[in-house]
N, C-alpha and C. Protein backbone atom coordinates (compact mmCIF):
# COMPACT_ATOMS: atom_id res chain seq x y z
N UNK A 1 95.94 159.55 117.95
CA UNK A 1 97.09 158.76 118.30
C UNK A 1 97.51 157.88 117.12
N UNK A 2 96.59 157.16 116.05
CA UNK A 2 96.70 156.34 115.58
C UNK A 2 97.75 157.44 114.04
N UNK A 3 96.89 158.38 114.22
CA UNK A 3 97.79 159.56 112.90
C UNK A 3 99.53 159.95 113.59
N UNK A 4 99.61 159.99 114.97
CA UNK A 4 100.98 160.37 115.37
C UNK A 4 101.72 159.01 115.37
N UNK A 5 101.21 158.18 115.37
CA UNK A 5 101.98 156.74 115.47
C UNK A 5 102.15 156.44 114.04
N UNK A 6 101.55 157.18 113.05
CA UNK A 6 101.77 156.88 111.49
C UNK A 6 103.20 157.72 111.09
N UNK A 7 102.58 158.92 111.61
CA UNK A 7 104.08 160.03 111.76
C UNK A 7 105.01 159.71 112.14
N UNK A 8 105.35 158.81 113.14
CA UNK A 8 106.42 158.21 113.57
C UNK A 8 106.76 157.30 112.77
N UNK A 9 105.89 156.26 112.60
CA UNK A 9 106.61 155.34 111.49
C UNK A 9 107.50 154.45 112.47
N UNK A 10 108.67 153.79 112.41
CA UNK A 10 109.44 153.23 112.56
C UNK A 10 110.93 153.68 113.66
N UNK A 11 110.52 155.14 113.28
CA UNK A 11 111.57 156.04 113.99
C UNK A 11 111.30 156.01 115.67
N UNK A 12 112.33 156.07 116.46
CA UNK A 12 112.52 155.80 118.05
C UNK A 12 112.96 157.74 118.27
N UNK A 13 112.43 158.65 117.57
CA UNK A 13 112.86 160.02 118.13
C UNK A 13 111.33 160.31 119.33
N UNK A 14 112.28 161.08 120.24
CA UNK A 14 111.26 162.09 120.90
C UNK A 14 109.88 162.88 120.49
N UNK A 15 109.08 162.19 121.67
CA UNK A 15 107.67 163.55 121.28
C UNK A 15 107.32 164.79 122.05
N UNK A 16 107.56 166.24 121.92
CA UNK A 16 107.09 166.77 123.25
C UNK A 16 105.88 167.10 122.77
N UNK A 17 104.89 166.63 124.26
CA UNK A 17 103.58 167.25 123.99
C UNK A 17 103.42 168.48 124.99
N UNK A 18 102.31 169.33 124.22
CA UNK A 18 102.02 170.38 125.29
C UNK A 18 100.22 170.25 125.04
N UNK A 19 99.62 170.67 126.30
CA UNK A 19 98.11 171.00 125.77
C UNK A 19 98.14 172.90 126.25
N UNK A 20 97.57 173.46 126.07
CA UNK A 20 97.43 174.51 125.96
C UNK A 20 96.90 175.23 127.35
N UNK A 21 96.64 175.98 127.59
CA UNK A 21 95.86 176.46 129.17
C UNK A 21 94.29 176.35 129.57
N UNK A 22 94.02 176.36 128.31
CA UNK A 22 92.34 176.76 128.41
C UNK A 22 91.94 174.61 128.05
N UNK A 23 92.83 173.79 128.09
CA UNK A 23 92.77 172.42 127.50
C UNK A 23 91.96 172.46 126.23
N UNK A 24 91.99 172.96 125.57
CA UNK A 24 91.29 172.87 124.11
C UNK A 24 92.33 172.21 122.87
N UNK A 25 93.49 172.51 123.32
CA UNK A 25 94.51 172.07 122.07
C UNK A 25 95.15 171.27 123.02
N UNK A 26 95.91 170.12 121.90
CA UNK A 26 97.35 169.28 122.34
C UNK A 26 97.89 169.33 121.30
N UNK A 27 99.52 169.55 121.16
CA UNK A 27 100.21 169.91 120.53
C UNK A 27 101.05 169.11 120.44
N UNK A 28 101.35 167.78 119.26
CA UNK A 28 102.78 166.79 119.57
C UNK A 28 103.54 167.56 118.15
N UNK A 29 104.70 167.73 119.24
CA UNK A 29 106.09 168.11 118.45
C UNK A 29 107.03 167.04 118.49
N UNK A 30 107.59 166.72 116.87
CA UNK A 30 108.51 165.62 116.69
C UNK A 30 109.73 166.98 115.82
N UNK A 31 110.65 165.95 115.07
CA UNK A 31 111.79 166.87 114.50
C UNK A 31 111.16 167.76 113.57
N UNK A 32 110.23 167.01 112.87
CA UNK A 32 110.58 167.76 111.66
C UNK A 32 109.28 168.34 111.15
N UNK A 33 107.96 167.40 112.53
CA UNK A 33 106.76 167.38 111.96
C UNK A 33 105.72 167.73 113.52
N UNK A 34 104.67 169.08 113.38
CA UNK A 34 104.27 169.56 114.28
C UNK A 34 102.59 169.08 114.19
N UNK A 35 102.21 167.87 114.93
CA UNK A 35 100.96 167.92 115.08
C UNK A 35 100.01 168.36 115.97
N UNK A 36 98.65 168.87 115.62
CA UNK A 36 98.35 170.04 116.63
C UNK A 36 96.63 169.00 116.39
N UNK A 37 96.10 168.82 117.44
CA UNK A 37 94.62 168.33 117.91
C UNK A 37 93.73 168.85 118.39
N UNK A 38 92.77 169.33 118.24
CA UNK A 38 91.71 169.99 118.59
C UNK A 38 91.07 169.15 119.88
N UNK A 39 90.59 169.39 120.99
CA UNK A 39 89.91 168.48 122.28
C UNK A 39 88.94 168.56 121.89
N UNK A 40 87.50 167.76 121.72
CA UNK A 40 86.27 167.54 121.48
C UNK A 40 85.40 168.34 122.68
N UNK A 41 84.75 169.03 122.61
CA UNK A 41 84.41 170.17 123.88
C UNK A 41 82.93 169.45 124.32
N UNK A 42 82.31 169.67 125.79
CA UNK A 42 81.15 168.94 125.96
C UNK A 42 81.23 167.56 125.99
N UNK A 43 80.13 167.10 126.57
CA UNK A 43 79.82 166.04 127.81
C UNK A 43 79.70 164.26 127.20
N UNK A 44 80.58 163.57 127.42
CA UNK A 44 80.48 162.78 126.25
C UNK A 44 79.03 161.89 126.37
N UNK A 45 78.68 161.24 125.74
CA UNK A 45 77.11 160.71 125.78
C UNK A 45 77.01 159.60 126.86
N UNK A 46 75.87 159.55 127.61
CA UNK A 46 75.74 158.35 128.35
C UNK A 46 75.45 157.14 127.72
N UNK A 47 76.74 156.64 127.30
CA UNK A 47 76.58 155.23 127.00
C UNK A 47 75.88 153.98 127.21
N UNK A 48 76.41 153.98 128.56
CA UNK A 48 75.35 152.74 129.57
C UNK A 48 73.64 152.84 128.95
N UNK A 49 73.24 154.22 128.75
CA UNK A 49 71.65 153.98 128.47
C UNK A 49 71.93 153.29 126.78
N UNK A 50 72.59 153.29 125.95
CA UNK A 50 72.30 152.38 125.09
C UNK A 50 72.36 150.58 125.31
N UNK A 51 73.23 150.62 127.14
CA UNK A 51 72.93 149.02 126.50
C UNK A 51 71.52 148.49 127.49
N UNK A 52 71.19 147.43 126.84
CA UNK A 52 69.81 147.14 127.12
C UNK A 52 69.67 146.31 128.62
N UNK A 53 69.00 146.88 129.76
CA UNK A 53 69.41 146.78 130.85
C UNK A 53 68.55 145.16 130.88
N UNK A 54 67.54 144.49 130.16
CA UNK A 54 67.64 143.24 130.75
C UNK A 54 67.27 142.24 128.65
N UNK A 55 67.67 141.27 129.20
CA UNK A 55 67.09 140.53 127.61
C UNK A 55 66.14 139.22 128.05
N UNK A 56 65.60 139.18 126.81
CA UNK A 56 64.53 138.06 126.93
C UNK A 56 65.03 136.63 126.43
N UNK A 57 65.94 136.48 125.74
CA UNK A 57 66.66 135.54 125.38
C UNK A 57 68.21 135.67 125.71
N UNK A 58 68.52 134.27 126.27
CA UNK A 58 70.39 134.70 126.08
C UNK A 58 70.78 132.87 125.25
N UNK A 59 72.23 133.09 124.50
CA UNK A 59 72.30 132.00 124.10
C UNK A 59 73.81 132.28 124.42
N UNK A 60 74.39 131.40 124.83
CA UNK A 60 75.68 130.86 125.42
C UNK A 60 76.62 130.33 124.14
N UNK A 61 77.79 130.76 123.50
CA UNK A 61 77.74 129.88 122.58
C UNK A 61 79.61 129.68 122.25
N UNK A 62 80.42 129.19 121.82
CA UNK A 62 81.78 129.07 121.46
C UNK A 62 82.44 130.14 120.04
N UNK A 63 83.53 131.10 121.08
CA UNK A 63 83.41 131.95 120.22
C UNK A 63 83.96 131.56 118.99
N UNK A 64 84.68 130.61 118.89
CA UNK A 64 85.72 130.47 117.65
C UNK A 64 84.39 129.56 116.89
N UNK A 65 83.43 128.85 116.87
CA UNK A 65 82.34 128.50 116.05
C UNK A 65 81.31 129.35 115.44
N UNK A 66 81.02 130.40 116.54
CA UNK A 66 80.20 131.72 115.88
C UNK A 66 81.12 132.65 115.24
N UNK A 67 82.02 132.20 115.40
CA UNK A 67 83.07 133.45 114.78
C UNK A 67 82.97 132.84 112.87
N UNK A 68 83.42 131.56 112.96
CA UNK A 68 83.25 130.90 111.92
C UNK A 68 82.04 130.76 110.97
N UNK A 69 80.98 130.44 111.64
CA UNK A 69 79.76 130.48 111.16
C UNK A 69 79.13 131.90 110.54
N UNK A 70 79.19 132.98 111.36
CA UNK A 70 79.86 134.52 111.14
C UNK A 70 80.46 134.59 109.89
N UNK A 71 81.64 134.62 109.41
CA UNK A 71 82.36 134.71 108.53
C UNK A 71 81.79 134.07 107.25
N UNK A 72 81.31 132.98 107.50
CA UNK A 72 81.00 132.15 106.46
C UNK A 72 79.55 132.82 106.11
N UNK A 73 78.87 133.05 106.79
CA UNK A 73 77.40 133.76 106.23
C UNK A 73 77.88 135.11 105.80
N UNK A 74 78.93 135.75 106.18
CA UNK A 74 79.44 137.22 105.48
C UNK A 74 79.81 137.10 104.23
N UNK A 75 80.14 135.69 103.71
CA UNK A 75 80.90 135.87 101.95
C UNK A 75 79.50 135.89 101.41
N UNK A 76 77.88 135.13 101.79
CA UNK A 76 77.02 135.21 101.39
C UNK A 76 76.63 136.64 101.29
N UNK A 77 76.16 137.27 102.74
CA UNK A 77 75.70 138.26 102.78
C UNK A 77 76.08 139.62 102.22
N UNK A 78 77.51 139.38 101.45
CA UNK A 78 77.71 140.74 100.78
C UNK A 78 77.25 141.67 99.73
N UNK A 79 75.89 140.78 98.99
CA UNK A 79 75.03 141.03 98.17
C UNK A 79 73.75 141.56 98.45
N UNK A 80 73.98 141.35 99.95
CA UNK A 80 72.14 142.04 100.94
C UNK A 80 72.61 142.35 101.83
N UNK A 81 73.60 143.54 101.79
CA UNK A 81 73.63 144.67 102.74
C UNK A 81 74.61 144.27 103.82
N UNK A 82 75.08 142.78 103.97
CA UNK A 82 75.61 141.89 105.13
C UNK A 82 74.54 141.51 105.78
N UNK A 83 73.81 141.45 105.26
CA UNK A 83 72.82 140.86 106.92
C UNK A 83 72.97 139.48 107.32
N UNK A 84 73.38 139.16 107.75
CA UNK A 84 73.46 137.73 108.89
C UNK A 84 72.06 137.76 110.11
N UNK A 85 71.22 136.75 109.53
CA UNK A 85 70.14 136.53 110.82
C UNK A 85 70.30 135.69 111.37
N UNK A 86 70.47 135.79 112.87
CA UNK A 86 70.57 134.82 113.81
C UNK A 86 69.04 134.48 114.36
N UNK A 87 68.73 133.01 114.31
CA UNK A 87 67.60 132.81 115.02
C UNK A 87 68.30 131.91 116.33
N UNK A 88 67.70 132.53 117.37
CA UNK A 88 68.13 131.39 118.51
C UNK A 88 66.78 130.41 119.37
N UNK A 89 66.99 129.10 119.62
CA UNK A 89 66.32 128.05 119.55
C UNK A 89 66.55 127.54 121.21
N UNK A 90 66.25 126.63 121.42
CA UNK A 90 66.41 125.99 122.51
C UNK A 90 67.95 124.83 122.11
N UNK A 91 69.05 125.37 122.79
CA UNK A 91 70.02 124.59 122.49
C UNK A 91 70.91 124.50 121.40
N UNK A 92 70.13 125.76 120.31
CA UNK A 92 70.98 126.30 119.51
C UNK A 92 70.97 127.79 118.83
N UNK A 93 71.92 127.97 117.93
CA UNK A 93 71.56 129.29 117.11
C UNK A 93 72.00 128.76 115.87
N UNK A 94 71.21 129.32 115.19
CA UNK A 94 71.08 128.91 113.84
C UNK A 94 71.67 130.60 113.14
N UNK A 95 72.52 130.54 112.15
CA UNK A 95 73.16 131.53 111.48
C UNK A 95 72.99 131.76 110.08
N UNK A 96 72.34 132.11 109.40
CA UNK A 96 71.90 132.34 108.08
C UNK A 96 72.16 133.87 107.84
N UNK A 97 71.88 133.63 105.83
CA UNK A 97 72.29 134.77 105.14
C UNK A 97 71.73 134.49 103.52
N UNK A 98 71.67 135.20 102.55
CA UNK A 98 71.19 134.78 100.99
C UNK A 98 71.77 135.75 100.38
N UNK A 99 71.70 135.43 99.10
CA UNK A 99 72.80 136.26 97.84
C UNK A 99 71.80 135.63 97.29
N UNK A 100 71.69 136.74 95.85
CA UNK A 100 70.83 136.32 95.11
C UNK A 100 71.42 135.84 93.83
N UNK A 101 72.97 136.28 93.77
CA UNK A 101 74.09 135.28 92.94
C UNK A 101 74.63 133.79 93.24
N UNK A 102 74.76 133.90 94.90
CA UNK A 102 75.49 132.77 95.72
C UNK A 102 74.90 131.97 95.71
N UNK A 103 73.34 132.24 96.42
CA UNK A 103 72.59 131.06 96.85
C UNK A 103 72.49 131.43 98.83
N UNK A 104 72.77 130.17 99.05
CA UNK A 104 72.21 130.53 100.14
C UNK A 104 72.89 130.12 101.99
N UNK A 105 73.26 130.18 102.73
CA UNK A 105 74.09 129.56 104.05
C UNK A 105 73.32 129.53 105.37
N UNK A 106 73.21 128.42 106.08
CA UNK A 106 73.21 128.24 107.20
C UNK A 106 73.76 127.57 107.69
N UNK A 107 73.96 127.92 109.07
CA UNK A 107 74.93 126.80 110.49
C UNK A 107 74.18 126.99 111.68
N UNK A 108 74.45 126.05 112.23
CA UNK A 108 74.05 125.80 113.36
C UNK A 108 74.86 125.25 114.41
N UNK A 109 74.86 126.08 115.45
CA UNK A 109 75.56 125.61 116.59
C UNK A 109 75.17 125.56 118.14
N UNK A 110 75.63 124.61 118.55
CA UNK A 110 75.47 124.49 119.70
C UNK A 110 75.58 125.62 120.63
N UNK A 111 74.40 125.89 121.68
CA UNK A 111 74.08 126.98 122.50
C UNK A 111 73.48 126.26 123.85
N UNK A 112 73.62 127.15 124.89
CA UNK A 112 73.31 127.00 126.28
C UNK A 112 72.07 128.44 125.78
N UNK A 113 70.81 127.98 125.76
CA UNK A 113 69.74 128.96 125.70
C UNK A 113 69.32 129.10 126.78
N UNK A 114 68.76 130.67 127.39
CA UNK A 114 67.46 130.59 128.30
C UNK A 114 66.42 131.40 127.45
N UNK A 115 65.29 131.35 127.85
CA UNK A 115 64.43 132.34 127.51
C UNK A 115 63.42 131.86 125.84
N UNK A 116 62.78 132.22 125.71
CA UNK A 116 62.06 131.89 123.84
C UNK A 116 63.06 131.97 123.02
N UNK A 117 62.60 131.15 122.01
CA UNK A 117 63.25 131.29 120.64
C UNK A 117 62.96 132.87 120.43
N UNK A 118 63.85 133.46 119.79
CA UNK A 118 64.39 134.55 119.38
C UNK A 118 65.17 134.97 118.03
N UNK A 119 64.54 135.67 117.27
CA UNK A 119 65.15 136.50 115.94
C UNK A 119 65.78 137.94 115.85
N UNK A 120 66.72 138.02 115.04
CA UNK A 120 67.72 139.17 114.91
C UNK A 120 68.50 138.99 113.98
N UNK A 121 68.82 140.37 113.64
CA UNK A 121 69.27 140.22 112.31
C UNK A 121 70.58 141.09 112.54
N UNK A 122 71.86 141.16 111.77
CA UNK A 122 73.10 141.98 112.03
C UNK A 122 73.96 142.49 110.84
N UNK A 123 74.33 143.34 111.06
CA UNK A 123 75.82 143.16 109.55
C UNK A 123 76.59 142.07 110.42
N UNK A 124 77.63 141.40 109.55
CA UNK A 124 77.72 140.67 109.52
C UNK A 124 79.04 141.21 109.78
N UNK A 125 79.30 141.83 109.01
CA UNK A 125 80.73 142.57 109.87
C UNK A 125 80.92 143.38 111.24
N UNK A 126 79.91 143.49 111.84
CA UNK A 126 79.86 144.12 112.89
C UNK A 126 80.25 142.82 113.90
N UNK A 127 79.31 141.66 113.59
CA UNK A 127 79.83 140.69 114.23
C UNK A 127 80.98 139.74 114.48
N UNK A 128 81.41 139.68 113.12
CA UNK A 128 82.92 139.52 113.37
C UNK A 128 83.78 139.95 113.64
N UNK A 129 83.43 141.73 113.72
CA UNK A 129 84.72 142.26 113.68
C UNK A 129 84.73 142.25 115.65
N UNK A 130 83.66 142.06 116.07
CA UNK A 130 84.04 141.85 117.72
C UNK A 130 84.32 140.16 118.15
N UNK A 131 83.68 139.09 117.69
CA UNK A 131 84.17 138.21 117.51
C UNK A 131 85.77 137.73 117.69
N UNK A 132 86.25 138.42 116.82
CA UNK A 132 87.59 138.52 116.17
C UNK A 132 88.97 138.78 117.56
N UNK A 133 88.37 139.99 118.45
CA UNK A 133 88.86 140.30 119.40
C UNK A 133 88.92 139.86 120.39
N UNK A 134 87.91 139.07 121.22
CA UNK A 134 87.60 137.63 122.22
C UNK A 134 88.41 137.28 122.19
N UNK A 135 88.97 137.45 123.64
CA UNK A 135 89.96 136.48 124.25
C UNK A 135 89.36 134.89 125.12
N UNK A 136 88.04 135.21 125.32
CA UNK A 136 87.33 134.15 125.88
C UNK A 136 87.11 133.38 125.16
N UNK A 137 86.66 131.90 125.60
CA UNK A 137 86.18 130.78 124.98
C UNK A 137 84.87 131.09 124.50
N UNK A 138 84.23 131.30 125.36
CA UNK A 138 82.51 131.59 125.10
C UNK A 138 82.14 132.96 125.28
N UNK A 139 80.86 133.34 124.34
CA UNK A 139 80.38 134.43 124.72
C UNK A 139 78.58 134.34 124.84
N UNK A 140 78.32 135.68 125.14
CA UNK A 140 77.03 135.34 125.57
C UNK A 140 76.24 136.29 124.55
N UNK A 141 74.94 135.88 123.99
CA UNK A 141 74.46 136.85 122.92
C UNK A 141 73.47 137.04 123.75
N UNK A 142 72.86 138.66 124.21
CA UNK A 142 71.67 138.48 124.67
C UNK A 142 70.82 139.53 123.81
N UNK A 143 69.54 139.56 123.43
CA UNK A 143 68.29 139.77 122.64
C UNK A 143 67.23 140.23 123.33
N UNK A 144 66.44 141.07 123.32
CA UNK A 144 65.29 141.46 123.90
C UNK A 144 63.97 141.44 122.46
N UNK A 145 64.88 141.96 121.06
CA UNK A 145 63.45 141.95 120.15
C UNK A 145 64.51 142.16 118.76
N UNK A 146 63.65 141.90 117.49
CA UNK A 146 64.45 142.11 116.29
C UNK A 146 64.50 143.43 116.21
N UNK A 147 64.18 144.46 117.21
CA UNK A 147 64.63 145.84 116.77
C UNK A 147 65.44 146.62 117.82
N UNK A 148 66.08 145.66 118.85
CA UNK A 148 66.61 146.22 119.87
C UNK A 148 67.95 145.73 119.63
N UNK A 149 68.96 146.52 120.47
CA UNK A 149 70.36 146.12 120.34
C UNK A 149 70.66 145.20 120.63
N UNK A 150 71.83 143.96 120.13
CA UNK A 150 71.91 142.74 120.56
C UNK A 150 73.64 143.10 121.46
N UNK A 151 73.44 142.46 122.76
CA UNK A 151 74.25 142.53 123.42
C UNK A 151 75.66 140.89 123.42
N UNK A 152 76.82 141.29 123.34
CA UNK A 152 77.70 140.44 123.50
C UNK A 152 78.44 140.93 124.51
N UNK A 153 78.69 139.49 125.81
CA UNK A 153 79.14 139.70 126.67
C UNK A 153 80.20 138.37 126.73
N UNK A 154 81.60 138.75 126.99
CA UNK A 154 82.33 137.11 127.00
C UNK A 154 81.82 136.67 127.98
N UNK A 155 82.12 135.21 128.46
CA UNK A 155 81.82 134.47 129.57
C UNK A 155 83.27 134.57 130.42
N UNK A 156 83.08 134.86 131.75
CA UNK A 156 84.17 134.43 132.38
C UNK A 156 84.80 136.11 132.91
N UNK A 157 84.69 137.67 131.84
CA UNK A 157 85.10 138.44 131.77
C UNK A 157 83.28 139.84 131.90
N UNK A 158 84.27 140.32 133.26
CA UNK A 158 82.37 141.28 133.23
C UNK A 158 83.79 142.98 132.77
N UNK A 159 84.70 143.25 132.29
CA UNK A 159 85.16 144.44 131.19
C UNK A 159 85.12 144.33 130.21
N UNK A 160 84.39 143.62 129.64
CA UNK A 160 84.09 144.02 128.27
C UNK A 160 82.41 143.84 127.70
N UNK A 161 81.45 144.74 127.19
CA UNK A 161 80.46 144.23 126.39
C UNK A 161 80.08 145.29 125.42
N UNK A 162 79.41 144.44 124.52
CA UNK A 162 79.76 144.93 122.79
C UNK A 162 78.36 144.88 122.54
N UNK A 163 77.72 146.07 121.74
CA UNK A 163 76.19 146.60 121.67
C UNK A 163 76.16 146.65 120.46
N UNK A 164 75.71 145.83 119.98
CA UNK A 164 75.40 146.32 118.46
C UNK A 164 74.23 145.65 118.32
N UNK A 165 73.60 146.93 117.00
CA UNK A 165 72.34 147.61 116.39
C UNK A 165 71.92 146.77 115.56
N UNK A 166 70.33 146.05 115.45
CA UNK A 166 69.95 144.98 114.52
C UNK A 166 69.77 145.92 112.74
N UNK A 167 69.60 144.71 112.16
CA UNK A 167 69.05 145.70 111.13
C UNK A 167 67.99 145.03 110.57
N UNK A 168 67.16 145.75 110.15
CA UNK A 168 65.64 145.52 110.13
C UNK A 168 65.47 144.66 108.93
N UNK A 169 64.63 143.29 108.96
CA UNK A 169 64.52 142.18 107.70
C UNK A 169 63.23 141.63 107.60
N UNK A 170 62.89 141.18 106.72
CA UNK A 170 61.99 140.17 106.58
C UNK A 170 62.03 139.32 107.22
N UNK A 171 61.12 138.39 107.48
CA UNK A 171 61.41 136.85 108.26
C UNK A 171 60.30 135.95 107.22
């Protein structure tokens, strides 16, 4: 969609689509330009089993501050892979990162914790780039281990949650 909406461009002309009989092809016809799509065949993956059905830590936190804090450990972290490690505390999360040109960043922000202090590590762009999209005030980070997926869930909203993959660090 995102390639036929390039094709279009600016222009308000007609699209006819056809898919084919056997549904394997879709076919968008414009004036001048015939795009043809292949259907991805087979069962798409069970998602739900990647996200992690309970966590051992959750930290409550304001998205536009982790978003910030986020960002700001990403100009560090672009020299080590992005990694942004979050440690979470009783009442806070602490956001760090190192460059071995830069030096070094942490923040800390205020969190509604349950559960142990807890470590994890992320690209750093992975986290902002969902960050970024939050329409909610708060979101919720939840953690089970530094090698399990860290779950983001907004507060307030149960359609949306965002799974992303730690990446493995020193401590």
């Amino acid at each position: 969609m995102n390639e036929l909406n390039r094709l279009i461009g600016d222009d308000e002309e007609s699209i006819e689509m056809t898919v084919n009989p056997n549904k394997s092809l879709a076919v968008f016809k414009l004036k001048k330009t015939e795009l043809v799509s292949q259907l991805v065949q087979g069962a798409f993956p069970r998602y739900s089993q990647l996200i992690p059905a309970s966590a051992t830590a959750k930290a409550t936190v304001s998205v536009a501050d982790f978003l910030r804090a986020c960002k700001m450990a990403s100009i560090f972290a672009r020299d080590g892979s992005g990694i942004v490690r979050l440690v979470i505390n009783p009442g806070k999360i602490t956001v760090s990162s190192r460059s071995e040109e830069l030096g070094e960043d942490m923040g800390e922000l205020d969190a509604t914790v349950e559960g142990p202090e807890a470590k994890i590590a992320f690209n750093g762009k992975y986290l902002t780039d969902v960050l970024s999209v939050l329409k909610e005030q708060q979101v919720t980070l939840e953690t089970t281990s530094p090698s399990s997926p860290g779950v983001l869930r907004p507060v307030g909203s149960d359609s949306y949650v965002h799974v992303v993959m730690p990446m493995f660090v020193q401590w």
